[in-house]
C-alpha atoms as a PDB file:
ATOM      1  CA  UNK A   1      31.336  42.129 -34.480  1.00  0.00           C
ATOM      2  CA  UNK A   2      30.709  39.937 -31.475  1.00  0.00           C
ATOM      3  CA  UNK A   3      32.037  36.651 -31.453  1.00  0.00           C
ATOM      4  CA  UNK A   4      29.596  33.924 -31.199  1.00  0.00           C
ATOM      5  CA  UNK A   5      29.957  32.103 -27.332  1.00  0.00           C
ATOM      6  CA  UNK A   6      28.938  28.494 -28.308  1.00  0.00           C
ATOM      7  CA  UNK A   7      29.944  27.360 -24.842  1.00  0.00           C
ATOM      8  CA  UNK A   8      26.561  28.753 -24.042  1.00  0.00           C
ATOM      9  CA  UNK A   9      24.772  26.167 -26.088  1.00  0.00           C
ATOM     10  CA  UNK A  10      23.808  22.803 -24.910  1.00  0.00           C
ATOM     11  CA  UNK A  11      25.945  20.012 -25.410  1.00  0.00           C
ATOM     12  CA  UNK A  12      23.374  18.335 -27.278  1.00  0.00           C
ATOM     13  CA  UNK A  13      22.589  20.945 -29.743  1.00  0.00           C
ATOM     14  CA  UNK A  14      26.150  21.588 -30.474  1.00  0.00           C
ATOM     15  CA  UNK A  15      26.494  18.023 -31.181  1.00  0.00           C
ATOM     16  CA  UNK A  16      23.313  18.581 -33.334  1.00  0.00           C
ATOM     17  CA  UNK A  17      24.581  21.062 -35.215  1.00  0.00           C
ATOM     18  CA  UNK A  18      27.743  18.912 -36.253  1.00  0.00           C
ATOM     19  CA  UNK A  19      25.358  16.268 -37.656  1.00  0.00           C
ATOM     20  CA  UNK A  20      23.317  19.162 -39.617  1.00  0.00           C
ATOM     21  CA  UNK A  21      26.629  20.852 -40.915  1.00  0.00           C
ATOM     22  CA  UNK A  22      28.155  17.328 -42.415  1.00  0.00           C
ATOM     23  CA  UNK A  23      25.414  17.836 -45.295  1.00  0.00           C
ATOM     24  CA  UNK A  24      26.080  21.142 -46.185  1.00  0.00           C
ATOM     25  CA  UNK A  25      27.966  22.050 -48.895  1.00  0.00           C
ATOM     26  CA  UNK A  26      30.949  24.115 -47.034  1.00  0.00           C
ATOM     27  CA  UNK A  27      31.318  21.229 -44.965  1.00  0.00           C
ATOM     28  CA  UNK A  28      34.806  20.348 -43.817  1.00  0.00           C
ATOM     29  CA  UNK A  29      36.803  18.348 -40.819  1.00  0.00           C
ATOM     30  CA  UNK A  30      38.796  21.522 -39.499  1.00  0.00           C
ATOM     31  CA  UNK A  31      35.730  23.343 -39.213  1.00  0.00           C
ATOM     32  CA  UNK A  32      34.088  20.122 -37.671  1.00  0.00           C
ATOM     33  CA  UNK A  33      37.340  19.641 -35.173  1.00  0.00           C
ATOM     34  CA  UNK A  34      37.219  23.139 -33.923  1.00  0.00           C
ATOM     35  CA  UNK A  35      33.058  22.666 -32.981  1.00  0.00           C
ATOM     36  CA  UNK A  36      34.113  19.185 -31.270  1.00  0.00           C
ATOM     37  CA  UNK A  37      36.965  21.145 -29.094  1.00  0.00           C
ATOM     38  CA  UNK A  38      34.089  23.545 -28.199  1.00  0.00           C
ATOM     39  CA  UNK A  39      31.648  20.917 -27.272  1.00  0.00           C
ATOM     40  CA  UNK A  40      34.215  19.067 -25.138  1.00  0.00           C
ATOM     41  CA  UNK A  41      34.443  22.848 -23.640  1.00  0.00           C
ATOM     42  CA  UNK A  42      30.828  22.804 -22.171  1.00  0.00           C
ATOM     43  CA  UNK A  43      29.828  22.454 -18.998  1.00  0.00           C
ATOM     44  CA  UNK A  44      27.584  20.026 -18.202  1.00  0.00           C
ATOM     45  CA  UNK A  45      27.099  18.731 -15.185  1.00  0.00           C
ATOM     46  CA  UNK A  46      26.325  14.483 -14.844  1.00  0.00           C
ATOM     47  CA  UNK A  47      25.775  12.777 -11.769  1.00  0.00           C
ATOM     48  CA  UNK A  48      28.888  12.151  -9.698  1.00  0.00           C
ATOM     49  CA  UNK A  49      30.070   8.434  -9.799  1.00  0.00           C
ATOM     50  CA  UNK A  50      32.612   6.205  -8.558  1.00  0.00           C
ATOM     51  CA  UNK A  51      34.140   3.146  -9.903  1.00  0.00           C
ATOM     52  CA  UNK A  52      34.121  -0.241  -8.297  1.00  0.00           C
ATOM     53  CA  UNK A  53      36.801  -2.299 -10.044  1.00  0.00           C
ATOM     54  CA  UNK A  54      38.866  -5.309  -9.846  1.00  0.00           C
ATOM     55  CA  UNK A  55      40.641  -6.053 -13.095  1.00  0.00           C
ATOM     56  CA  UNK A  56      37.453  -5.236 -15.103  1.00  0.00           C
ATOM     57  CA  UNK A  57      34.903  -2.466 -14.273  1.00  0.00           C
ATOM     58  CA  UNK A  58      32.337  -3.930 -12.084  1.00  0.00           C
ATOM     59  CA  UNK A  59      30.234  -1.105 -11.185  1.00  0.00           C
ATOM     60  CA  UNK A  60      29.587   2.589 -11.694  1.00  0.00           C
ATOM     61  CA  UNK A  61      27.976   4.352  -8.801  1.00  0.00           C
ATOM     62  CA  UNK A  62      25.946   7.658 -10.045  1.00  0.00           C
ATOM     63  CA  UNK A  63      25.013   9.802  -6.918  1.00  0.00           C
ATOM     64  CA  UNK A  64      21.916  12.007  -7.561  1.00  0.00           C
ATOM     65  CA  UNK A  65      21.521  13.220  -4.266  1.00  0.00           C
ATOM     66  CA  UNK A  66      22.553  16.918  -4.103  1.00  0.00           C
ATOM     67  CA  UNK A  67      19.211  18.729  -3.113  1.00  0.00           C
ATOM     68  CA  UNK A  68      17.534  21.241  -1.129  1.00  0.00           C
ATOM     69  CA  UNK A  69      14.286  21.468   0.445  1.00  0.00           C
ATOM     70  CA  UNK A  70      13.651  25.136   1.636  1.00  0.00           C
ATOM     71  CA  UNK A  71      11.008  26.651  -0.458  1.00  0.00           C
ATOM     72  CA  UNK A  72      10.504  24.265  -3.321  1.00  0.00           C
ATOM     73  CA  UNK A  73       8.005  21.238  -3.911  1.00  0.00           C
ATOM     74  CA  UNK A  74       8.403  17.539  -4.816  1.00  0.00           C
ATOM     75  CA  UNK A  75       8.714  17.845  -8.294  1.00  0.00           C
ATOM     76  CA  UNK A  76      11.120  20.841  -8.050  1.00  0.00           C
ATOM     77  CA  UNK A  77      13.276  18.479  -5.878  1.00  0.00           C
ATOM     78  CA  UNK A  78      12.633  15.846  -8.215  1.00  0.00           C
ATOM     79  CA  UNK A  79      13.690  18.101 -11.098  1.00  0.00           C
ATOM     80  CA  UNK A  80      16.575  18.832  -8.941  1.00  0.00           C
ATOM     81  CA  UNK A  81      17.972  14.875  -8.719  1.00  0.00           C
ATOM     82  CA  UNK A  82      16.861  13.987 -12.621  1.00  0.00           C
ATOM     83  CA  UNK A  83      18.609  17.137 -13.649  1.00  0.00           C
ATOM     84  CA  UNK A  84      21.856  15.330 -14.488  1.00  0.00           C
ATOM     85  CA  UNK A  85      21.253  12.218 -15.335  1.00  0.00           C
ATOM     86  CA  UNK A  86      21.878  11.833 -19.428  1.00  0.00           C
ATOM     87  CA  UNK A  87      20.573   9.574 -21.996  1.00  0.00           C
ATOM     88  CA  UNK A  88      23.102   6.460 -22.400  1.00  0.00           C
ATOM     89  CA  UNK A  89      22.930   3.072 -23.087  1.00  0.00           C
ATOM     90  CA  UNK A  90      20.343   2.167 -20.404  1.00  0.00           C
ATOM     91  CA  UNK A  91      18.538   4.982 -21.207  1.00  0.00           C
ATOM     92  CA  UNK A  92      17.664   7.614 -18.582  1.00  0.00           C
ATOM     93  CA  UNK A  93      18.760   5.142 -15.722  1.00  0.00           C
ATOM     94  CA  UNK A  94      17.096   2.463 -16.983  1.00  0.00           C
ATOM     95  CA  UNK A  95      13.866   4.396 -18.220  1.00  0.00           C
ATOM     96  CA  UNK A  96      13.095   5.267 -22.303  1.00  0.00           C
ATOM     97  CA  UNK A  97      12.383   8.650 -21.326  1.00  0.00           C
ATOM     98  CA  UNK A  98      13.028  10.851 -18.699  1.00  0.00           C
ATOM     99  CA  UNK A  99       9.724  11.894 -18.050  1.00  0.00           C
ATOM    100  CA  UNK A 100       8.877   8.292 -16.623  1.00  0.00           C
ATOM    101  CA  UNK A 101      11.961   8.539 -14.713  1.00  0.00           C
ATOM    102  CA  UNK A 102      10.974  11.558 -12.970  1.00  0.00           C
ATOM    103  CA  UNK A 103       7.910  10.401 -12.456  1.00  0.00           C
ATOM    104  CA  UNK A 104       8.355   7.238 -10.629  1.00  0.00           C
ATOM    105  CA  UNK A 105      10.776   9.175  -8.390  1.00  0.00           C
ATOM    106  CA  UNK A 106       8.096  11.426  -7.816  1.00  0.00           C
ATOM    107  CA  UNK A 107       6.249   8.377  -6.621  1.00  0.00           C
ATOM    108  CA  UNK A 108       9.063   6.294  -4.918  1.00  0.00           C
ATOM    109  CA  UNK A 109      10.894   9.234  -3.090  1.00  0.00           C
ATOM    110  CA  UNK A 110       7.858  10.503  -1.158  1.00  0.00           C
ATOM    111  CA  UNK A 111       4.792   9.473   0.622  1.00  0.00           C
ATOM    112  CA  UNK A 112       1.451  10.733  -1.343  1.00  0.00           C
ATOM    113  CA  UNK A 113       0.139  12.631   1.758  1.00  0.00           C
ATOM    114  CA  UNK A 114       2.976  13.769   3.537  1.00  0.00           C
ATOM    115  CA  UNK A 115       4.426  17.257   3.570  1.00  0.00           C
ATOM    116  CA  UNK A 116       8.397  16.629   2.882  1.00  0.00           C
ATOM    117  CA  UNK A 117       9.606  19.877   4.109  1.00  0.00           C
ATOM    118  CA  UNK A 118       8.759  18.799   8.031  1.00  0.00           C
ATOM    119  CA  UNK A 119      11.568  16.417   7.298  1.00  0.00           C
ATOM    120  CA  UNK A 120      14.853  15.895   8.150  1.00  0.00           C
ATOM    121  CA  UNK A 121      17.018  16.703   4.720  1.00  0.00           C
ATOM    122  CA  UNK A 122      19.001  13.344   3.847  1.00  0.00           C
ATOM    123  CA  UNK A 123      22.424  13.695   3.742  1.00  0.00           C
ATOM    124  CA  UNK A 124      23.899  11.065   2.303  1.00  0.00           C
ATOM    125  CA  UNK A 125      27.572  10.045   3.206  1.00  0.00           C
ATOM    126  CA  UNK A 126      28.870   9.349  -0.618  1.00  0.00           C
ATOM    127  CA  UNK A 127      31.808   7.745   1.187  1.00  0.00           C
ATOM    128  CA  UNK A 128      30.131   5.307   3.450  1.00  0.00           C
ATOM    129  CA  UNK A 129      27.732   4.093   0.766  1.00  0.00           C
ATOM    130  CA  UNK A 130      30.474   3.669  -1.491  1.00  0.00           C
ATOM    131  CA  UNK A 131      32.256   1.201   0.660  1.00  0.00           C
ATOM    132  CA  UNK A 132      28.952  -0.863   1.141  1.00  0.00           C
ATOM    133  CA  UNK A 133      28.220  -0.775  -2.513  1.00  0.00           C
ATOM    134  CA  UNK A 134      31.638  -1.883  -3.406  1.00  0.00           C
ATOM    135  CA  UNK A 135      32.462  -4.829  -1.219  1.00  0.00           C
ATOM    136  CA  UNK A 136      28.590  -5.940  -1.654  1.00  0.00           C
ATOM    137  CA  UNK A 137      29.141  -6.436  -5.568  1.00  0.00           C
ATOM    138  CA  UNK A 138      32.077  -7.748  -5.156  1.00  0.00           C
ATOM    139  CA  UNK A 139      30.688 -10.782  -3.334  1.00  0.00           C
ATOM    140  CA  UNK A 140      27.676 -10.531  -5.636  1.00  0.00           C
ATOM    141  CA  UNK A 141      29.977 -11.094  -8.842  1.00  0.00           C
ATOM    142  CA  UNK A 142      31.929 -13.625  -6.978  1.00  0.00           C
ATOM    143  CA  UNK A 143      28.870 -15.686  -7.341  1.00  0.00           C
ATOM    144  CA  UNK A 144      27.180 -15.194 -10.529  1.00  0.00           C
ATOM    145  CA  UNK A 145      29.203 -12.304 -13.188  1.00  0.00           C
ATOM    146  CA  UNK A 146      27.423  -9.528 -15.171  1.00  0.00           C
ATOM    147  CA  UNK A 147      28.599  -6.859 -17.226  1.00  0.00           C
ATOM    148  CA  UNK A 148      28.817  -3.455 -15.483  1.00  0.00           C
ATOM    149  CA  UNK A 149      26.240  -2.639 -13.352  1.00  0.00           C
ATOM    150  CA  UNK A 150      25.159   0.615 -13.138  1.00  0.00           C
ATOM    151  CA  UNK A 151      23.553   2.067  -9.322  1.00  0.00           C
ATOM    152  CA  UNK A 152      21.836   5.427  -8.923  1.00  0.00           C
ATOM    153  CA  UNK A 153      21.794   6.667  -5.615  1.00  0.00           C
ATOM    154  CA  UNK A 154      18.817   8.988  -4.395  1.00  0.00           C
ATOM    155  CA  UNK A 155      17.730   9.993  -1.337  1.00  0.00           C
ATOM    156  CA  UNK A 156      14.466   8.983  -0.238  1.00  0.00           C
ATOM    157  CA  UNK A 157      11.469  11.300   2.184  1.00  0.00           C
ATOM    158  CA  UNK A 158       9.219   8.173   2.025  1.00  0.00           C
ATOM    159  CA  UNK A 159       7.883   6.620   5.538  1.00  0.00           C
ATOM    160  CA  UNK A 160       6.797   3.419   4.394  1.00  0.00           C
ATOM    161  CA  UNK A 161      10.574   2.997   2.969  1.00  0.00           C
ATOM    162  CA  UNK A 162      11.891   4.289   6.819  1.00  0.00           C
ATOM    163  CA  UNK A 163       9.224   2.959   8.844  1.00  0.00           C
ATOM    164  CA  UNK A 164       8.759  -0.986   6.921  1.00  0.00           C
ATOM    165  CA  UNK A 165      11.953  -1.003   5.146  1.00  0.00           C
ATOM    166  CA  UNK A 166      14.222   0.244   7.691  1.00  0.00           C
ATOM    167  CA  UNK A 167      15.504   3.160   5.331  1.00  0.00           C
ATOM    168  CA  UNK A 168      16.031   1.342   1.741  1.00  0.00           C
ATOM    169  CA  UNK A 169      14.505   0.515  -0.678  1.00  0.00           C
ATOM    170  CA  UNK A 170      15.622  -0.646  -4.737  1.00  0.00           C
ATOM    171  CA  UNK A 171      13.889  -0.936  -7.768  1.00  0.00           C
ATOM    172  CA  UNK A 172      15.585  -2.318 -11.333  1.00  0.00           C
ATOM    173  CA  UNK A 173      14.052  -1.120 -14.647  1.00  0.00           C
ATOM    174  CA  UNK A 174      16.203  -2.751 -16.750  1.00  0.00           C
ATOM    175  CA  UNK A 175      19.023  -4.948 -17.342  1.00  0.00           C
ATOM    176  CA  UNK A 176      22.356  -4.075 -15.335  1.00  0.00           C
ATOM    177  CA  UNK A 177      20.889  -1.041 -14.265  1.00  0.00           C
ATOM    178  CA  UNK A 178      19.160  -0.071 -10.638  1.00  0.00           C
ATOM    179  CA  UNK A 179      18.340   2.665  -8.608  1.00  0.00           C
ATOM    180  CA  UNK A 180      18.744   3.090  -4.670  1.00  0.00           C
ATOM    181  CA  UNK A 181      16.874   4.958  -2.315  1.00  0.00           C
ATOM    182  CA  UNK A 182      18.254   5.806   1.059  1.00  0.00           C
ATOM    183  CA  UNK A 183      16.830   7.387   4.364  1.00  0.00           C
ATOM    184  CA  UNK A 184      19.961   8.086   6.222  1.00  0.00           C
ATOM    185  CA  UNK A 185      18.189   8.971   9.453  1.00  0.00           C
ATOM    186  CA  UNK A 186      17.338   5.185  10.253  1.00  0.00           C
ATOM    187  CA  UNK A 187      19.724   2.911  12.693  1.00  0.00           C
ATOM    188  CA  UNK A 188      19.583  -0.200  10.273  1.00  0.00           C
ATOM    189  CA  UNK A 189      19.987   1.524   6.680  1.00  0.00           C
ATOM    190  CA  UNK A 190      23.672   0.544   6.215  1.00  0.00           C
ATOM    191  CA  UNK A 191      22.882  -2.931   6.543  1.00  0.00           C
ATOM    192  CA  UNK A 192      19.716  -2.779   4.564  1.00  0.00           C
ATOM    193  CA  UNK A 193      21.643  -1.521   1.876  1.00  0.00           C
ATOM    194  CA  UNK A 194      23.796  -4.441   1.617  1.00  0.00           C
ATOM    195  CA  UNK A 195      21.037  -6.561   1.094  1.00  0.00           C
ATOM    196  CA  UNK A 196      19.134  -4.119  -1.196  1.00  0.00           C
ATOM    197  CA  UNK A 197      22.255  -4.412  -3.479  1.00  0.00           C
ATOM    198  CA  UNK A 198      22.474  -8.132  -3.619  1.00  0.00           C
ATOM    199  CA  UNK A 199      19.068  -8.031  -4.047  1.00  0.00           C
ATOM    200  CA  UNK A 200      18.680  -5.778  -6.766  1.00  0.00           C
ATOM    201  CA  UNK A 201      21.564  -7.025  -8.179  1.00  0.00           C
ATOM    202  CA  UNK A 202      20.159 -10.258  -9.195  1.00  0.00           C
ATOM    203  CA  UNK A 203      17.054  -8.628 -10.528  1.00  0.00           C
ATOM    204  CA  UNK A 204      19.546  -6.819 -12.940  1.00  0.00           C
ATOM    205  CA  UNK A 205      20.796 -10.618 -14.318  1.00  0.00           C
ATOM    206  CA  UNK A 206      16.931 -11.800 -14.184  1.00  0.00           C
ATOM    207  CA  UNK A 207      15.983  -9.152 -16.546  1.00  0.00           C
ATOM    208  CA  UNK A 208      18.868 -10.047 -19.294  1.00  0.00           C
ATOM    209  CA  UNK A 209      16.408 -13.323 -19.919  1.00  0.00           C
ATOM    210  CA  UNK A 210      13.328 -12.497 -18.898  1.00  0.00           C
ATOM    211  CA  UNK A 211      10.220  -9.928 -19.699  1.00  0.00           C
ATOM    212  CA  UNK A 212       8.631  -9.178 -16.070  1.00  0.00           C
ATOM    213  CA  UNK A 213       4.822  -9.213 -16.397  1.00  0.00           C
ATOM    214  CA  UNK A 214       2.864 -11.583 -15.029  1.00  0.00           C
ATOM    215  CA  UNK A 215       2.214 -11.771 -10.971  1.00  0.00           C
ATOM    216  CA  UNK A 216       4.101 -15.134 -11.198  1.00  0.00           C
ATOM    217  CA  UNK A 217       6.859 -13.257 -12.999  1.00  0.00           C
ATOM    218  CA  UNK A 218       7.017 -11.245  -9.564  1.00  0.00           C
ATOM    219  CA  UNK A 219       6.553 -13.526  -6.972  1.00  0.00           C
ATOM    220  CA  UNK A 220       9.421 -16.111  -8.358  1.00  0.00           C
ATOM    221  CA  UNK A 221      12.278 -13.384  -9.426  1.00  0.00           C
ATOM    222  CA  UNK A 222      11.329 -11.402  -5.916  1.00  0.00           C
ATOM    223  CA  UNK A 223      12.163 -15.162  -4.586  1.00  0.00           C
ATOM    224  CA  UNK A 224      14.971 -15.571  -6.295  1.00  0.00           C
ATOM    225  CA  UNK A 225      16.477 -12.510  -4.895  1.00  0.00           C
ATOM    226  CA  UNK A 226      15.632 -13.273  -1.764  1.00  0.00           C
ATOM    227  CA  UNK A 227      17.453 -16.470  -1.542  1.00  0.00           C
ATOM    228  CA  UNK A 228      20.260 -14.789  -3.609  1.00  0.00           C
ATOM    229  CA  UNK A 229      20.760 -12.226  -0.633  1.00  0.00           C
ATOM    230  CA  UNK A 230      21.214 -15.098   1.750  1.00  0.00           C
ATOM    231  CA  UNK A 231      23.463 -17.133   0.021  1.00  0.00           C
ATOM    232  CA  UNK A 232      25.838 -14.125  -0.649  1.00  0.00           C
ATOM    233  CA  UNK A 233      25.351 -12.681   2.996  1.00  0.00           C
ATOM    234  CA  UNK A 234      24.347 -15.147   5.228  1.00  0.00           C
ATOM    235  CA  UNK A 235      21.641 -12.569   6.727  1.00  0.00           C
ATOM    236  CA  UNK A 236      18.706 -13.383   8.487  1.00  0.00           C
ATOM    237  CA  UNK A 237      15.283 -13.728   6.576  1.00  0.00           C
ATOM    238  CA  UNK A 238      14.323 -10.077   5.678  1.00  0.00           C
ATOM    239  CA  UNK A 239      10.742  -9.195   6.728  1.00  0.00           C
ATOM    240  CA  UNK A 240       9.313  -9.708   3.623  1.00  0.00           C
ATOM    241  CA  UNK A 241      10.472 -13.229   3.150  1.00  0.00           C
ATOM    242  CA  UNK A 242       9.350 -14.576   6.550  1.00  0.00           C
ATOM    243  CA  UNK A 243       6.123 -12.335   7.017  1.00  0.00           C
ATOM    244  CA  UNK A 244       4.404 -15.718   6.074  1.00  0.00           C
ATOM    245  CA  UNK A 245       5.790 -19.324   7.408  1.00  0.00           C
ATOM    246  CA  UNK A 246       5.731 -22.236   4.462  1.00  0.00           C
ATOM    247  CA  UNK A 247       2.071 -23.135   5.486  1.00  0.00           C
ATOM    248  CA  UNK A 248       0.510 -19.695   5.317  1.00  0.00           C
ATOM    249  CA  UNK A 249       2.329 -19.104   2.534  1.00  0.00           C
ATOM    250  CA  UNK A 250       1.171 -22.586   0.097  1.00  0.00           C
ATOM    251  CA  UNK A 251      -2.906 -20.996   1.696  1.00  0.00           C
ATOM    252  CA  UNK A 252      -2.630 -18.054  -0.250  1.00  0.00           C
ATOM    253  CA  UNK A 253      -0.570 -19.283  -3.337  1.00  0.00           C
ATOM    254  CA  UNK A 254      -3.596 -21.388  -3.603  1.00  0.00           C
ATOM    255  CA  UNK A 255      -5.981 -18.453  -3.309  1.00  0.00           C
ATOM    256  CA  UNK A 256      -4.117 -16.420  -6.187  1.00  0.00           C
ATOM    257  CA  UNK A 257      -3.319 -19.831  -7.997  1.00  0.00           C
ATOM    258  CA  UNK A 258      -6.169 -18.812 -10.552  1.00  0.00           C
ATOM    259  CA  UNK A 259      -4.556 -14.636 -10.533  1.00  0.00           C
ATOM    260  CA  UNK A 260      -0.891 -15.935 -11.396  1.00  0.00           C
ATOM    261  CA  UNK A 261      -1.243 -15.159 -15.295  1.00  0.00           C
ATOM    262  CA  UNK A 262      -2.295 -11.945 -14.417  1.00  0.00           C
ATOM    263  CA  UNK A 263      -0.549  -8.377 -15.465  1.00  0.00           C
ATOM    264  CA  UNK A 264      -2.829  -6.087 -13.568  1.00  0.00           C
ATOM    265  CA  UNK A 265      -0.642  -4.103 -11.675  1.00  0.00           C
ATOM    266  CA  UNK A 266      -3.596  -3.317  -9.119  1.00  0.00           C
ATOM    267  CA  UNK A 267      -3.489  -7.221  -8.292  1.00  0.00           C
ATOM    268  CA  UNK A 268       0.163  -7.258  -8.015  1.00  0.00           C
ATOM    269  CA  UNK A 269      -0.142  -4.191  -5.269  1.00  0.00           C
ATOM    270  CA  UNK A 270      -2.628  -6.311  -3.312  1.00  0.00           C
ATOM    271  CA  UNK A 271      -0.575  -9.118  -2.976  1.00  0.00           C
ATOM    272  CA  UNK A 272       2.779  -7.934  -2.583  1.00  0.00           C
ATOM    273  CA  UNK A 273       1.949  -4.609  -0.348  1.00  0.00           C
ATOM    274  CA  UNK A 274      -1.471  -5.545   1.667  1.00  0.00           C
ATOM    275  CA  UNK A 275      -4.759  -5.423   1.665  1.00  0.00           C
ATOM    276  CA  UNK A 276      -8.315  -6.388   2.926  1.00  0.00           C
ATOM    277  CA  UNK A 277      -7.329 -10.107   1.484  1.00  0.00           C
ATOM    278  CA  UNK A 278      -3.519 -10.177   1.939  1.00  0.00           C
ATOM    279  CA  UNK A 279      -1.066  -9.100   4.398  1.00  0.00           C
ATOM    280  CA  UNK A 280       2.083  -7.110   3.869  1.00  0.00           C
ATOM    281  CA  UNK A 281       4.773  -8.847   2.001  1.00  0.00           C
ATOM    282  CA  UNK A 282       2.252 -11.565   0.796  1.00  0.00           C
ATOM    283  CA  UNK A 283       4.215 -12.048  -2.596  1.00  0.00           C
ATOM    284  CA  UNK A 284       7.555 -11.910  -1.302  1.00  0.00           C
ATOM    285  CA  UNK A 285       7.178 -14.581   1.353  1.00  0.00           C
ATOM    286  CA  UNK A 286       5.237 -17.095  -1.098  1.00  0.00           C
ATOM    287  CA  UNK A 287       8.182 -16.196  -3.733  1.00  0.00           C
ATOM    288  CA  UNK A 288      11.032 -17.063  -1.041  1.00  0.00           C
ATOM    289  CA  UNK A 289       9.621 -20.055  -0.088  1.00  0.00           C
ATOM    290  CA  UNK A 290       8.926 -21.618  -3.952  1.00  0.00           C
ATOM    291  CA  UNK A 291      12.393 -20.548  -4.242  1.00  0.00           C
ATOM    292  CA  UNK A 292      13.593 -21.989  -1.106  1.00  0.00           C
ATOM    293  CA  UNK A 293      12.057 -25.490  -1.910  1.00  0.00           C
ATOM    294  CA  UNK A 294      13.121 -25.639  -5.444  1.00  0.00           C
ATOM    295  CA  UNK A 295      16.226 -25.171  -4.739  1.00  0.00           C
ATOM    296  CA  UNK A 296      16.648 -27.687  -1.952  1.00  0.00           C
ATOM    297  CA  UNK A 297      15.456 -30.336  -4.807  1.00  0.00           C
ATOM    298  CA  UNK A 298      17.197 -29.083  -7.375  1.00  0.00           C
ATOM    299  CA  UNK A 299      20.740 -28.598  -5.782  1.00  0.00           C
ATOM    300  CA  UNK A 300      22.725 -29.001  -8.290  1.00  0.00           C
ATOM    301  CA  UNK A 301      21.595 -25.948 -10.595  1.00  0.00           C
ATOM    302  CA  UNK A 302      24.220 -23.267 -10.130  1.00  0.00           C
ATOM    303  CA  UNK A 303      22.560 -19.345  -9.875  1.00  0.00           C
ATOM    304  CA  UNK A 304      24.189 -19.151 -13.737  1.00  0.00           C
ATOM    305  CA  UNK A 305      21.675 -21.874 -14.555  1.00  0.00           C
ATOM    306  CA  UNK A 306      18.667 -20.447 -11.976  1.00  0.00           C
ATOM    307  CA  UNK A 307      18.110 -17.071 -13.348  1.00  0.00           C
ATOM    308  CA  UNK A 308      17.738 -18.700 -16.815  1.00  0.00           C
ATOM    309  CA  UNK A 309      14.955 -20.821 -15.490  1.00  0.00           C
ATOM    310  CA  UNK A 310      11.341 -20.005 -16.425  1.00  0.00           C
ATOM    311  CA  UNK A 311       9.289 -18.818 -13.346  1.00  0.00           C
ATOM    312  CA  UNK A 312       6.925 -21.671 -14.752  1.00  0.00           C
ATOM    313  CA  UNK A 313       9.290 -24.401 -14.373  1.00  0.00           C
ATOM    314  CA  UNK A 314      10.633 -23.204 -10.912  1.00  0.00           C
ATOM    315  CA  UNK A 315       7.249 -23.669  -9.803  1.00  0.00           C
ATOM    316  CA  UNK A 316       6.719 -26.771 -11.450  1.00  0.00           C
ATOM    317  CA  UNK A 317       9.919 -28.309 -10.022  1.00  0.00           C
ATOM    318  CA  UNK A 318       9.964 -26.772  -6.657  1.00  0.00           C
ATOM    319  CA  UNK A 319       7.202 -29.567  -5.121  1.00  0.00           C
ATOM    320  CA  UNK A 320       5.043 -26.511  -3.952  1.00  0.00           C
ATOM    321  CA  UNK A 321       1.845 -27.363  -5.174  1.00  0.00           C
END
C-alpha cells in the first residue's frame, strides 16, 4: 500500500482538514502534531519581502514582480503577480477578495488599448527599491508613527503611469496597506517613488479614521498627501499639485462646489483625470491648495492631529471659500 503524499495538498486544505478532524471521534494531538509538521512541510510560495526596521518593524516590502511576457495575455500575467499573495490580516493586499485584487491590477498595470507584449519587460531592481522604500518610511514615521505598513511592489506596462507620472504610480485600499507600481524604463522613477511612498503612506494613516467616499473625501486626503510629501521631502510641487495656481484652482472648486457630496465614481474621474470640463489633475491641485491654506492658518495642528480632521472642517477652516 502506497503511502499517502500530503505534501501534495494545499496548505490550506491541510489546515482544513485539521479543523474537520478535531470533531471526529478518533481525534487526538499526536495525530494532529504529525499533520501540522506536514503542513509546515509544503511548499508554498508567498511574495518575497524585506523588512525595514529600527527597533520595531516598520515596514514589510512584498515584491510581486517575477513575470514573463512571451506568449501569455494580461490576465495570465496578472494571474502570474496575484499568484502568491495570501489572505492575511489586510486581506488580499488590502482587498476582501482576490478576485478584486486581480482585477484592479488588471486595470492599473496596463493601458486598455495597448498591446503589452511590444514592451519592454520591467525588471525591477529589488535592491534599489528597497533602499528608497526604506529610508523614505523612515522619514515618513519620523513625522507621524503607524503600525507596520505593508508595500506591494508590481511592475507596471501602463503609459499614462510612464508618460504623466514619470514611471509610478500608488494606490492604498486599506489601512497600513499599499501597493506600488513601477516602470523601470523611465529617467525620474527612483525619485517618483520616494514621493509615491510618502504619499501613499499618509493615505494608509487617513484611512485608520476615515471612510473615503465622497469627491470631497478625495480632493482633501489627495491634499493632505500632497503637502505631507513636501514637508517630509522638501520636493518641488508634483504635477498634479501645481497643474492649477490658487486662482484657477478656488474657479473650479466653485464649479464642483454643488458635486462635493457626491460618490459617483464617474464624477470623481472627471475631475481628478480630465475631461471636456476639467483639466488633468483638477482634484489634486484644488486638494493641495485647501490643504496648503489651512494649514498656514492653522499652524499649530501637528499631522497626528490633521489626519484626524474631517475633510469638512479642513475646508471650513482653511479660508478657501
Amino acid at each position: 500500500m502506497m503511502k499517502k503524499d500530503y505534501t501534495k495538498q494545499s496548505k490550506e486544505n491541510l489546515i482544513k482538514k485539521i479543523k474537520q478532524f478535531r470533531k471526529h471521534k478518533r481525534y487526538n494531538i499526536v495525530y494532529e502534531n504529525k499533520m501540522r509538521r506536514v503542513v509546515g512541510q509544503c511548499k508554498t510560495e508567498l511574495p518575497v519581502f524585506q523588512i525595514i526596521k529600527d527597533k520595531k518593524i516598520l515596514a514589510k516590502i512584498y515584491f510581486s514582480t517575477k513575470h514573463t511576457i512571451a506568449d501569455i495575455t494580461k490576465d495570465v500575467l496578472v494571474s502570474q503577480l496575484a499568484r502568491n499573495i495570501k489572505f492575511s490580516s489586510v486581506g488580499y493586499a488590502g482587498f476582501l477578495k482576490k478576485k478584486f485584487l486581480r482585477e484592479f491590477l488588471l486595470y492599473q498595470i496596463f493601458d486598455i488599448d495597448i498591446d503589452f507584449k511590444k514592451k519592454e519587460k520591467r525588471n525591477i531592481n529589488q535592491k534599489e527599491v528597497k533602499e528608497i522604500i526604506d529610508r523614505t518610511i523612515r522619514k515618513c514615521k519620523g513625522i507621524i508613527f503607524s503600525p507596520i505598513t505593508r508595500i506591494f511592489v508590481f511592475p507596471s506596462y501602463s503609459s499614462f503611469t510612464k508618460n504623466k507620472m514619470s514611471g509610478v504610480s500608488g494606490y492604498t485600499p486599506w489601512q497600513n496597506t499599499m501597493l506600488v507600481f513601477v516602470d523601470s524604463t523611465t529617467k525620474q522613477w527612483k525619485k517618483l517613488l520616494e514621493s509615491t511612498i510618502a504619499h501613499e503612506y499618509l493615505h494608509t494613516i487617513t484611512r485608520q479614521y476615515h471612510k473615503w467616499e465622497t469627491l470631497l473625501d478625495s480632493i482633501i486626503f489627495e491634499g493632505l498627501a500632497e503637502n505631507f510629501v513636501q514637508d517630509v521631502l522638501e520636493n518641488k510641487l508634483s504635477p498634479w499639485s501645481r497643474a492649477l495656481d490658487l486662482r484657477q484652482s478656488k474657479k473650479y472648486l466653485k464649479k464642483i462646489k454643488h458635486k462635493l457630496e457626491s460618490k459617483d465614481m464617474d464624477i470623481y474621474k472627471s475631475v481628478f483625470f480630465k475631461d471636456k470640463e476639467y483639466p488633468l489633475w483638477t482634484g489634486y491641485s484644488i486638494g493641495y491648495n485647501i490643504v496648503k491654506n489651512f494649514l498656514n492658518k492653522q499652524s499649530v495642528y501637528s499631522w497626528e492631529q490633521i489626519v484626524k480632521l474631517k475633510p469638512k472642517t479642513i475646508l471650513r477652516n482653511s479660508g478657501f471659500i
